[in-house]
C-alpha atoms as a PDB file:
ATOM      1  CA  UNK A   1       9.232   1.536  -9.655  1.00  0.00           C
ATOM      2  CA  UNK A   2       8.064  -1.683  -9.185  1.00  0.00           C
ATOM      3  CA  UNK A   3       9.427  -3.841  -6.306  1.00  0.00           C
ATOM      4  CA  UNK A   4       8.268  -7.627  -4.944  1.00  0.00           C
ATOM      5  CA  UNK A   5       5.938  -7.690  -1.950  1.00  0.00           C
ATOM      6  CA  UNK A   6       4.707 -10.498  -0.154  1.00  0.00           C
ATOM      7  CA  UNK A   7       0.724  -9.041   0.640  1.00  0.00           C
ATOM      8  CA  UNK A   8      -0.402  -9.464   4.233  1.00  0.00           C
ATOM      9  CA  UNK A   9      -4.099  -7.486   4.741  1.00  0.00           C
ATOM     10  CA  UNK A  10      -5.486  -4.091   3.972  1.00  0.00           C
ATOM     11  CA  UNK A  11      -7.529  -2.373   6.400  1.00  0.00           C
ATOM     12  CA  UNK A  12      -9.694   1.132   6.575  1.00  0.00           C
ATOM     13  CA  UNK A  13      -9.219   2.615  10.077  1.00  0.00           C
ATOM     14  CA  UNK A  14     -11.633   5.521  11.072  1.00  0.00           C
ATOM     15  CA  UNK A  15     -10.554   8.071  13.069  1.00  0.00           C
ATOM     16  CA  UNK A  16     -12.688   9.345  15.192  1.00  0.00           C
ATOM     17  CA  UNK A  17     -10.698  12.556  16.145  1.00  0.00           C
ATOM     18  CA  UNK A  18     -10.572  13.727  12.430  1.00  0.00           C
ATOM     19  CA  UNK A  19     -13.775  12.362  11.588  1.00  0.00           C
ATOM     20  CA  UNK A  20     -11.875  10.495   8.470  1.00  0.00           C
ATOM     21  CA  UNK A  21     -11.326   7.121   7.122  1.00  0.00           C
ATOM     22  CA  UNK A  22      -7.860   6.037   6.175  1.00  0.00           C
ATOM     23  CA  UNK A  23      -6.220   2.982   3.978  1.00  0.00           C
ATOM     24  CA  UNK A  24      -3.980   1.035   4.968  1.00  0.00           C
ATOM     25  CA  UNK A  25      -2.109  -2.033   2.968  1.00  0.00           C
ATOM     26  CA  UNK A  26       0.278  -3.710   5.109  1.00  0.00           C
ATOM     27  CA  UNK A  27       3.299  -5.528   2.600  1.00  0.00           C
ATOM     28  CA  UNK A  28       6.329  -7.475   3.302  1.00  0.00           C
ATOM     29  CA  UNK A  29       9.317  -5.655   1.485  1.00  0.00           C
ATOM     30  CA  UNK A  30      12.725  -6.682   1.514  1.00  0.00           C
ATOM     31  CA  UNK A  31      11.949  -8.837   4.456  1.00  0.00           C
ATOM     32  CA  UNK A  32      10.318  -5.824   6.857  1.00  0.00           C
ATOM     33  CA  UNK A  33       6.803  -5.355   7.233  1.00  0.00           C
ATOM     34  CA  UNK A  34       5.905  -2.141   5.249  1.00  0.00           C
ATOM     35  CA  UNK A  35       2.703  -0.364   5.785  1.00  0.00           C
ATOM     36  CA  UNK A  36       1.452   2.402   2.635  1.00  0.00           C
ATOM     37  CA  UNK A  37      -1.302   4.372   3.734  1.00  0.00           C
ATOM     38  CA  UNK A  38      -3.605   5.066   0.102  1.00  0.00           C
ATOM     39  CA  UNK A  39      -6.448   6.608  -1.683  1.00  0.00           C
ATOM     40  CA  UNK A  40      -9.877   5.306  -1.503  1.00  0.00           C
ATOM     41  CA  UNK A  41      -9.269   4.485  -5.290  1.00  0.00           C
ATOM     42  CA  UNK A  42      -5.958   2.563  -4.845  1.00  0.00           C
ATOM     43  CA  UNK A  43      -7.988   0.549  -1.911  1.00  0.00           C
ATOM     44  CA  UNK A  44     -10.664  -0.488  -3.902  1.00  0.00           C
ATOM     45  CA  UNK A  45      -8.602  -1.514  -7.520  1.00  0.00           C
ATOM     46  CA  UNK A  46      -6.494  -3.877  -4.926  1.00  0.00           C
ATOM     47  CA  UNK A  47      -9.655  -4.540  -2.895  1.00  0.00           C
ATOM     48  CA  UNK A  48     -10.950  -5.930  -6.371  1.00  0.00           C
ATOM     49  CA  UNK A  49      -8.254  -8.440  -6.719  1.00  0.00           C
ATOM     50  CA  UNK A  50      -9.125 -10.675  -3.930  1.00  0.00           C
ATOM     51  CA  UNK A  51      -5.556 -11.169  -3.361  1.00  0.00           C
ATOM     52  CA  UNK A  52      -5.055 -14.205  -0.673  1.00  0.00           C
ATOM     53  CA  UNK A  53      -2.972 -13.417   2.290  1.00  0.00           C
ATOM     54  CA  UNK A  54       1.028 -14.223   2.269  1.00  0.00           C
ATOM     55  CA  UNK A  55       0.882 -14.138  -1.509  1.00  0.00           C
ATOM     56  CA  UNK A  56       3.906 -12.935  -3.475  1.00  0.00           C
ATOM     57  CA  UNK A  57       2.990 -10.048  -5.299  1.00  0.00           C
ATOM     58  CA  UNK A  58       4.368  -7.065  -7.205  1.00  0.00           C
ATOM     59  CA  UNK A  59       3.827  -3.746  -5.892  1.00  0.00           C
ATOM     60  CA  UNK A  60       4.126  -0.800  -8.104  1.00  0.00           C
ATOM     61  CA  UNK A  61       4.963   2.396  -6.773  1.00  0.00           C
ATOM     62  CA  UNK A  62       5.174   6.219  -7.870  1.00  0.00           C
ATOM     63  CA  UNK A  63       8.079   7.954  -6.639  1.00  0.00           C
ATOM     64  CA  UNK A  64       9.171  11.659  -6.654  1.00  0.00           C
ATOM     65  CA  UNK A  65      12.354  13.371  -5.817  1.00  0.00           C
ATOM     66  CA  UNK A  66      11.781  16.267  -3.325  1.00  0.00           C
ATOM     67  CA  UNK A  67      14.930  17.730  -2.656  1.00  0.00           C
ATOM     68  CA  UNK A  68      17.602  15.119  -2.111  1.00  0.00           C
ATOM     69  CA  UNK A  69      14.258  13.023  -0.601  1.00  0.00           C
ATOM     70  CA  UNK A  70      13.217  10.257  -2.415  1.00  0.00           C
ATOM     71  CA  UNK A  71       9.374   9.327  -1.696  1.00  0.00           C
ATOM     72  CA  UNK A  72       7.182   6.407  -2.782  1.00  0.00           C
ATOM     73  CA  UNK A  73       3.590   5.828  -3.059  1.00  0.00           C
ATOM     74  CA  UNK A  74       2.043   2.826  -3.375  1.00  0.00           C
ATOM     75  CA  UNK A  75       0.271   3.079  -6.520  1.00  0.00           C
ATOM     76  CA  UNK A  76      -1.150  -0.881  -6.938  1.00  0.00           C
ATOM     77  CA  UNK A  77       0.159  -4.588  -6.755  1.00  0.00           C
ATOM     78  CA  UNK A  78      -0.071  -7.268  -9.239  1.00  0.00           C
END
């Protein structure tokens, strides 16, 4: 599924209570900020882009039905 994003940031946050790093890439979708936590992978392929802040983008996402649950992942943005 691929929906339109405006980027903000991405960030790694450590926590220190689970001794564990996490990703975070905050979006604007649909007019509501939108933060995906990620892989290490999916953080560095977007880290790689150099995308500029407040830049329209299009995030691509990989969904699965659990249930009657719909879930989404953010896979990458282009």
């Amino acid at each position: 599924m691929e929906e339109k994003a405006i980027y903000v940031s991405q960030e790694e946050i450590h926590s220190s209570k689970k001794n564990k790093d996490f990703y975070v890439i905050h979006l604007i979708l649909n007019r509501k900020p939108f933060d995906a936590f990620v892989t290490k992978e999916v953080y560095d392929k977007i880290a790689i882009k150099k995308l500029k802040d407040l830049q329209e983008c299009t995030a691509i996402f990989n969904t699965s039905i659990i249930g009657s649950n719909v879930q989404a992942t953010l896979f990458d943005i282009k």
